[in-house]
PDB file of N, CA and C in Angstrom:
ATOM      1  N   UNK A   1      74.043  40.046  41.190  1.00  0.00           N
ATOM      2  CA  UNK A   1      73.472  38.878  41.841  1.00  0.00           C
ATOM      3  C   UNK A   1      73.762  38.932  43.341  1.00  0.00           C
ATOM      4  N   UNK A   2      72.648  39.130  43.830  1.00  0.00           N
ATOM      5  CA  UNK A   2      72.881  38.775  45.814  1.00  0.00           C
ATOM      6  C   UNK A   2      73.495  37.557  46.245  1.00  0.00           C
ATOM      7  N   UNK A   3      74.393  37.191  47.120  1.00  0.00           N
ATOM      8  CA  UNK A   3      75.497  36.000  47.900  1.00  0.00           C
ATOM      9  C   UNK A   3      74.609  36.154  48.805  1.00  0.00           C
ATOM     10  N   UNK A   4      73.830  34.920  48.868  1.00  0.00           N
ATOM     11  CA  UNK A   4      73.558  34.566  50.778  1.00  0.00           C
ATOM     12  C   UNK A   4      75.013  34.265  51.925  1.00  0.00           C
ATOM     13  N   UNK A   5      75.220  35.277  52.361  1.00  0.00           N
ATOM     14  CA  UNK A   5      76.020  35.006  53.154  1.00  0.00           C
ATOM     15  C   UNK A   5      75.622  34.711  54.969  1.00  0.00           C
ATOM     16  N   UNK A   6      76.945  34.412  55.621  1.00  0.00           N
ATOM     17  CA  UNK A   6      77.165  34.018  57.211  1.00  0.00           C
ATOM     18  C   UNK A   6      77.604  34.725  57.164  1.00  0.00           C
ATOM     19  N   UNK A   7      77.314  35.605  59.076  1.00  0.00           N
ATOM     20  CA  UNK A   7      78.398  35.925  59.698  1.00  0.00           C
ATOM     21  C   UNK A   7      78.735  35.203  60.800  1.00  0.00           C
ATOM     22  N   UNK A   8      79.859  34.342  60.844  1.00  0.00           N
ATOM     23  CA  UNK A   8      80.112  33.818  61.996  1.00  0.00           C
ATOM     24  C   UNK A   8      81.312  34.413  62.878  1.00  0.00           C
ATOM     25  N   UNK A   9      80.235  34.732  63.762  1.00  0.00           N
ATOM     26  CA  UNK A   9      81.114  35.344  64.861  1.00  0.00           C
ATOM     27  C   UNK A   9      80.482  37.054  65.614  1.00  0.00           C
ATOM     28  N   UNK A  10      79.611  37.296  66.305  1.00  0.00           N
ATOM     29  CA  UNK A  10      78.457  37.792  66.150  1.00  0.00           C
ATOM     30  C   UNK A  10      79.039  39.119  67.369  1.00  0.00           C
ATOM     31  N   UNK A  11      80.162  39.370  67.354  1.00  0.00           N
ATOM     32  CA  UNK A  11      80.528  40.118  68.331  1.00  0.00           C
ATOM     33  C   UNK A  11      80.897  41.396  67.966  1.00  0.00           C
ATOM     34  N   UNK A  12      82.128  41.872  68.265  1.00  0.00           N
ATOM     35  CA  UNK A  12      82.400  43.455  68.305  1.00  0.00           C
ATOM     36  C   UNK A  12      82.813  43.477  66.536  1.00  0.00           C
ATOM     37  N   UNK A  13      83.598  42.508  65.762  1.00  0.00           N
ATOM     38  CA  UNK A  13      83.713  42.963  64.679  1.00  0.00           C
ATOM     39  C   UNK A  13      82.584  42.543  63.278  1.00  0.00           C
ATOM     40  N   UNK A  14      81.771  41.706  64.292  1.00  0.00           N
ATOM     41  CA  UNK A  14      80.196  40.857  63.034  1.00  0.00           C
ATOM     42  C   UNK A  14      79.658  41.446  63.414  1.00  0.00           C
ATOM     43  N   UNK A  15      79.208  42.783  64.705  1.00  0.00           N
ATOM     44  CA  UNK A  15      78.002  43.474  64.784  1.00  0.00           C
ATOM     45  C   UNK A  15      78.452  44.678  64.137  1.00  0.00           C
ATOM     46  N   UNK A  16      79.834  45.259  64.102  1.00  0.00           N
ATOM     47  CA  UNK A  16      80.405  46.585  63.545  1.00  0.00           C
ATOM     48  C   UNK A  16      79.887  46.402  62.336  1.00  0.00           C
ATOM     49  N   UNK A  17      80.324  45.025  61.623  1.00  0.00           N
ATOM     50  CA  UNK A  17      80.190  45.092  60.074  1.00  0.00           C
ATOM     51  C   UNK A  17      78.712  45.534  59.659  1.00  0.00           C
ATOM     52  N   UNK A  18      77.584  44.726  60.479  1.00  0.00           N
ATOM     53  CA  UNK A  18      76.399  44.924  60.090  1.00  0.00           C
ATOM     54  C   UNK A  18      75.774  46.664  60.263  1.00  0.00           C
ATOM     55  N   UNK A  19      76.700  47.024  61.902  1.00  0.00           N
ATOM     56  CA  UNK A  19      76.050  48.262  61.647  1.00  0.00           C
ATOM     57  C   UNK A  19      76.995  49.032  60.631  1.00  0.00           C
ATOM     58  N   UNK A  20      78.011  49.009  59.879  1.00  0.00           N
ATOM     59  CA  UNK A  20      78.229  49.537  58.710  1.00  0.00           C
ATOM     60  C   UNK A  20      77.667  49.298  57.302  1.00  0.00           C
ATOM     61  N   UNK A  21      76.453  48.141  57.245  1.00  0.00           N
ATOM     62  CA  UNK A  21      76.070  47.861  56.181  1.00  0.00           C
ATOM     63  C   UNK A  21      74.779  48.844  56.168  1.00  0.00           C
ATOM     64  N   UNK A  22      74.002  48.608  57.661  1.00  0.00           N
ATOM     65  CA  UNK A  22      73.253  49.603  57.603  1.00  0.00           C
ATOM     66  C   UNK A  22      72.968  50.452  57.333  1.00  0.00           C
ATOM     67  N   UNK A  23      74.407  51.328  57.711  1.00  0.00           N
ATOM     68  CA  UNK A  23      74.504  52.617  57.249  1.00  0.00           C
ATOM     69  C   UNK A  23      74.902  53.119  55.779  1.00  0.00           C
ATOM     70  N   UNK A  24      75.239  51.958  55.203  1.00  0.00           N
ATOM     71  CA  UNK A  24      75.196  51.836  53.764  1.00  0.00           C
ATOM     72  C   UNK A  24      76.598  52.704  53.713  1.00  0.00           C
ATOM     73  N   UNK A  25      77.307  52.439  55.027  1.00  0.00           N
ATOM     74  CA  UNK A  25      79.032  52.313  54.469  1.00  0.00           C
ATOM     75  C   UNK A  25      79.727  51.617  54.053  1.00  0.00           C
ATOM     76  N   UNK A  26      79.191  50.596  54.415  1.00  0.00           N
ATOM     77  CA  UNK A  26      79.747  48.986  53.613  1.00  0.00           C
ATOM     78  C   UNK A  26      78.682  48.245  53.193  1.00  0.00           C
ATOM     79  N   UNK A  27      78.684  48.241  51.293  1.00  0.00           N
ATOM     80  CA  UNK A  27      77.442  47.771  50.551  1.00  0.00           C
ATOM     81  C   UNK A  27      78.146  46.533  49.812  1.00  0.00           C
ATOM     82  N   UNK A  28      77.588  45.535  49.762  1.00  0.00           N
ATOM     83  CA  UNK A  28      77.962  44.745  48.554  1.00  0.00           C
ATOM     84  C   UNK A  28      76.440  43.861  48.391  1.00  0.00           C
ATOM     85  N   UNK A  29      76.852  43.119  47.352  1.00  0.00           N
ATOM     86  CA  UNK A  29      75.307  42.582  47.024  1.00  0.00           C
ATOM     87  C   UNK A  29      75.845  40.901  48.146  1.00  0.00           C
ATOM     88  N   UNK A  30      75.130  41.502  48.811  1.00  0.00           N
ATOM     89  CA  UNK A  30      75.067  40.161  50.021  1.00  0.00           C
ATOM     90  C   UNK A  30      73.572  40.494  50.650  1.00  0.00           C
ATOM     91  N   UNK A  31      73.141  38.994  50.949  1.00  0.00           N
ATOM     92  CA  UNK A  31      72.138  39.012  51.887  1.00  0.00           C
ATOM     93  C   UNK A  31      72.507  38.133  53.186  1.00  0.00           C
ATOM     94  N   UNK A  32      72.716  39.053  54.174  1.00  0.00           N
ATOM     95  CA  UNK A  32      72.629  37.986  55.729  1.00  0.00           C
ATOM     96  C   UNK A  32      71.802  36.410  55.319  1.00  0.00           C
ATOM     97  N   UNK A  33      72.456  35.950  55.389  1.00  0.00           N
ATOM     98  CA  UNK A  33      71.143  34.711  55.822  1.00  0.00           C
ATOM     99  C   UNK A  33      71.153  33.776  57.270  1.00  0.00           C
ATOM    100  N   UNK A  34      72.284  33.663  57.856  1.00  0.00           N
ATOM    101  CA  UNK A  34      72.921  33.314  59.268  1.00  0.00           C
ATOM    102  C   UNK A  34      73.639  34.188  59.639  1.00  0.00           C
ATOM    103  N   UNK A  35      73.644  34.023  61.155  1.00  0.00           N
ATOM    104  CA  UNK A  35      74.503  34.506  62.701  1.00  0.00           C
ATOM    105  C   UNK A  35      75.004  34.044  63.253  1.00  0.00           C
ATOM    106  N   UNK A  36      76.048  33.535  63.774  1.00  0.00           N
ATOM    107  CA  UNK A  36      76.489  32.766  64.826  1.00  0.00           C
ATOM    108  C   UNK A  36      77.468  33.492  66.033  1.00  0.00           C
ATOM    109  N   UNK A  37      77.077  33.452  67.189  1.00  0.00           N
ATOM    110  CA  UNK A  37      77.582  34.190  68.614  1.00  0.00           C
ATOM    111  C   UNK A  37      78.080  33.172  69.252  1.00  0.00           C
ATOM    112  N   UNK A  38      78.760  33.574  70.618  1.00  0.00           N
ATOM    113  CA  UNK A  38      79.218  32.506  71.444  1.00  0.00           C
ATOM    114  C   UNK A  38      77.990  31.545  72.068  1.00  0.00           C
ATOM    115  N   UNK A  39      76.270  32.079  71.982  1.00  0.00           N
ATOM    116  CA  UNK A  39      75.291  31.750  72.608  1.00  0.00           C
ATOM    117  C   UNK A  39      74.897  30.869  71.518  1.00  0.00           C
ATOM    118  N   UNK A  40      74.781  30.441  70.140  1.00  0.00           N
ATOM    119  CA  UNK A  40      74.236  29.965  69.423  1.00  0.00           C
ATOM    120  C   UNK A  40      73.998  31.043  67.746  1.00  0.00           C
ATOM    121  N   UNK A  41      73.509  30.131  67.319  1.00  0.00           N
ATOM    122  CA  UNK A  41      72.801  30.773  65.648  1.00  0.00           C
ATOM    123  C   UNK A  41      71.504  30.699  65.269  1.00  0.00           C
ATOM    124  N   UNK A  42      71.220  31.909  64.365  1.00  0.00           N
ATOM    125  CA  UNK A  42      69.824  32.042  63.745  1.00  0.00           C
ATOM    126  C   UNK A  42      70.327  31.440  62.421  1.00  0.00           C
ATOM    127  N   UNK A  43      69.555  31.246  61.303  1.00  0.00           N
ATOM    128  CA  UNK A  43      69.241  31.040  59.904  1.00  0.00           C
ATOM    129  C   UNK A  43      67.886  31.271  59.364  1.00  0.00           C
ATOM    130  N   UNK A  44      68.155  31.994  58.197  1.00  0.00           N
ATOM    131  CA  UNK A  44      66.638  32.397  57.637  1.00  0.00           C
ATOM    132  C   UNK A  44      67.116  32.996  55.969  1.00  0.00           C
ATOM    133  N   UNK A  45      66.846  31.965  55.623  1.00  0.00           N
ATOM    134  CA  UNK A  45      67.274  31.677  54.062  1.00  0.00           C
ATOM    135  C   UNK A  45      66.528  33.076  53.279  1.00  0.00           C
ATOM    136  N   UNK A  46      65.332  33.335  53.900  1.00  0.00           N
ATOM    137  CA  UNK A  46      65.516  35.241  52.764  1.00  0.00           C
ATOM    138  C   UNK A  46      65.971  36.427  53.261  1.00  0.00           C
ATOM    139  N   UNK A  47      67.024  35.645  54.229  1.00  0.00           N
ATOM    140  CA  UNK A  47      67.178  36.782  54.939  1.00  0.00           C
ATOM    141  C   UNK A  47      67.059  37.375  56.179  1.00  0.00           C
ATOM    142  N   UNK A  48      68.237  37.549  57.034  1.00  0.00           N
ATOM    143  CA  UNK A  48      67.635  38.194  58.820  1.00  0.00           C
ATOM    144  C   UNK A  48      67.162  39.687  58.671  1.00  0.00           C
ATOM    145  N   UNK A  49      66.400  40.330  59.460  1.00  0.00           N
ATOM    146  CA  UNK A  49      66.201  41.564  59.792  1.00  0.00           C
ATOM    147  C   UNK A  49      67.589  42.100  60.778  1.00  0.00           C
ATOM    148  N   UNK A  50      68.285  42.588  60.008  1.00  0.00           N
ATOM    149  CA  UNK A  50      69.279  43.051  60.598  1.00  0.00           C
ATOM    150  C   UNK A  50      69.806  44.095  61.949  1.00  0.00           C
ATOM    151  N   UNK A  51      68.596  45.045  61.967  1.00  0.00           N
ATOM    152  CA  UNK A  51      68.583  45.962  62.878  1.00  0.00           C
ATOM    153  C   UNK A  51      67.725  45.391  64.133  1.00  0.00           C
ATOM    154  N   UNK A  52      66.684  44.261  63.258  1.00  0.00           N
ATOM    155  CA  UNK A  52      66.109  43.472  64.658  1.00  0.00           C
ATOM    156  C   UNK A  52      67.232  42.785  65.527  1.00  0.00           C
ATOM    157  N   UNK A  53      67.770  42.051  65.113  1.00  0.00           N
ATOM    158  CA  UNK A  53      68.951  41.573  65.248  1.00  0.00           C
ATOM    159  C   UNK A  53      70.129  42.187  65.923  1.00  0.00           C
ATOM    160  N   UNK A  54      70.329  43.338  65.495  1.00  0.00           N
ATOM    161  CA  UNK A  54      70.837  44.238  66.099  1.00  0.00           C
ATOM    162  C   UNK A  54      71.039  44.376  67.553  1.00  0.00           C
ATOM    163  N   UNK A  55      69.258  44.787  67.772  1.00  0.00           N
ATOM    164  CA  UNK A  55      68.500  45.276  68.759  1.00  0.00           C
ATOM    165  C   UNK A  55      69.067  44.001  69.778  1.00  0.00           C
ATOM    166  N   UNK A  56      67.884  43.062  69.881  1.00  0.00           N
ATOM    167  CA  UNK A  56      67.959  41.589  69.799  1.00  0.00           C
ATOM    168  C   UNK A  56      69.746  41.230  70.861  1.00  0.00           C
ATOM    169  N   UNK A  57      70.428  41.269  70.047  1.00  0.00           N
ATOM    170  CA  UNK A  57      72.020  41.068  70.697  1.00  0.00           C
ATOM    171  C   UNK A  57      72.324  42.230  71.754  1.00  0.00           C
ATOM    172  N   UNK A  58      72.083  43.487  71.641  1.00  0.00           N
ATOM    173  CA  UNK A  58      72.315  44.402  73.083  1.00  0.00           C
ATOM    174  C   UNK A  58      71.713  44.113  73.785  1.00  0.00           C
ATOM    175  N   UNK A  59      70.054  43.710  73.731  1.00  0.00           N
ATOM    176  CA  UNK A  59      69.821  43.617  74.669  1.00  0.00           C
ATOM    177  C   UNK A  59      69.578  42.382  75.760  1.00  0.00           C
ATOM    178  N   UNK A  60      70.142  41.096  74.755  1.00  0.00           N
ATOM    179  CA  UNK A  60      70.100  39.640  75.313  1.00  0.00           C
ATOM    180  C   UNK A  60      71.242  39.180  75.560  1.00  0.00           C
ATOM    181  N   UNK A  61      72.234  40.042  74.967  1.00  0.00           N
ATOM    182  CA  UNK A  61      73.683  39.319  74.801  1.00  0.00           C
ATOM    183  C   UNK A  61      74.004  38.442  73.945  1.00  0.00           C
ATOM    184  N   UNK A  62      73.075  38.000  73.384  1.00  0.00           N
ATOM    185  CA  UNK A  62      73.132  36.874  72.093  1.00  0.00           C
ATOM    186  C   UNK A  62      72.205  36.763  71.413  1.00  0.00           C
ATOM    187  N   UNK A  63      72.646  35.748  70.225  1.00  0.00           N
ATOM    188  CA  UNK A  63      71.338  35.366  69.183  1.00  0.00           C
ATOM    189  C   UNK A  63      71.066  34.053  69.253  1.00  0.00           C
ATOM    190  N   UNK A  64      71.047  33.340  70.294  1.00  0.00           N
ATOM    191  CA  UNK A  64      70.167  32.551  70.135  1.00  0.00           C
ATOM    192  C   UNK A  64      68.656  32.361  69.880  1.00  0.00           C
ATOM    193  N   UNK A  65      67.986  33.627  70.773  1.00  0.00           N
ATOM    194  CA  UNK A  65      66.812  33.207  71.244  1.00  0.00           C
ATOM    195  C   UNK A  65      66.343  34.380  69.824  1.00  0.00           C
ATOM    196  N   UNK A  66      66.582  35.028  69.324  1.00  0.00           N
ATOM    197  CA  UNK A  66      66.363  35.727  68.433  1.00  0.00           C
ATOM    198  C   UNK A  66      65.459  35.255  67.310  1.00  0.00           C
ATOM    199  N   UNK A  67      63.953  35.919  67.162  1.00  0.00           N
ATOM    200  CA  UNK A  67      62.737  34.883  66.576  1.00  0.00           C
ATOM    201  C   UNK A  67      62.622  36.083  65.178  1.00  0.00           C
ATOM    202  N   UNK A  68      62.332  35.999  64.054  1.00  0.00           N
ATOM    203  CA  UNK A  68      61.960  36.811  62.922  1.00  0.00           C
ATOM    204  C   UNK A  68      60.854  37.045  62.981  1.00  0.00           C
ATOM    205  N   UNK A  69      59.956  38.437  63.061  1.00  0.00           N
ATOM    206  CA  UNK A  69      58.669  38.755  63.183  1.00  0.00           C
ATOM    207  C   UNK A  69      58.307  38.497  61.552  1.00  0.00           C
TER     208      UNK A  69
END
């Protein structure tokens, strides 16, 4: 069964985690469903695009403004 989970706290150790999920070094049955940074939070109940997201935070510095295509 998938856990909608949070990550709160969207920095050096909530972006490590995600890019280790990516890489399918760290798997568990979780689905992102929130973010939260020092700039604000996304939510998206099936789920964030993670690598958008990714992207998204290097190159804005945060997730606030961060929209789901």
């Amino acid at each position: 069964m998938v856990k909608p989970t949070l990550i709160l706290g969207f920095g050096n150790v909530g972006t490590r985690c995600v890019e280790l999920m990516l890489k399918g070094v760290c798997h568990a049955d979780i689905l992102v469903v929130g973010v939260s940074d020092s700039s604000g939070g996304v939510f998206c109940s099936d789920g964030l695009d993670l690598a958008a997201l990714l992207s998204h935070k290097k190159t804005s510095g945060g997730v606030s403004q961060f929209k789901m295509e």
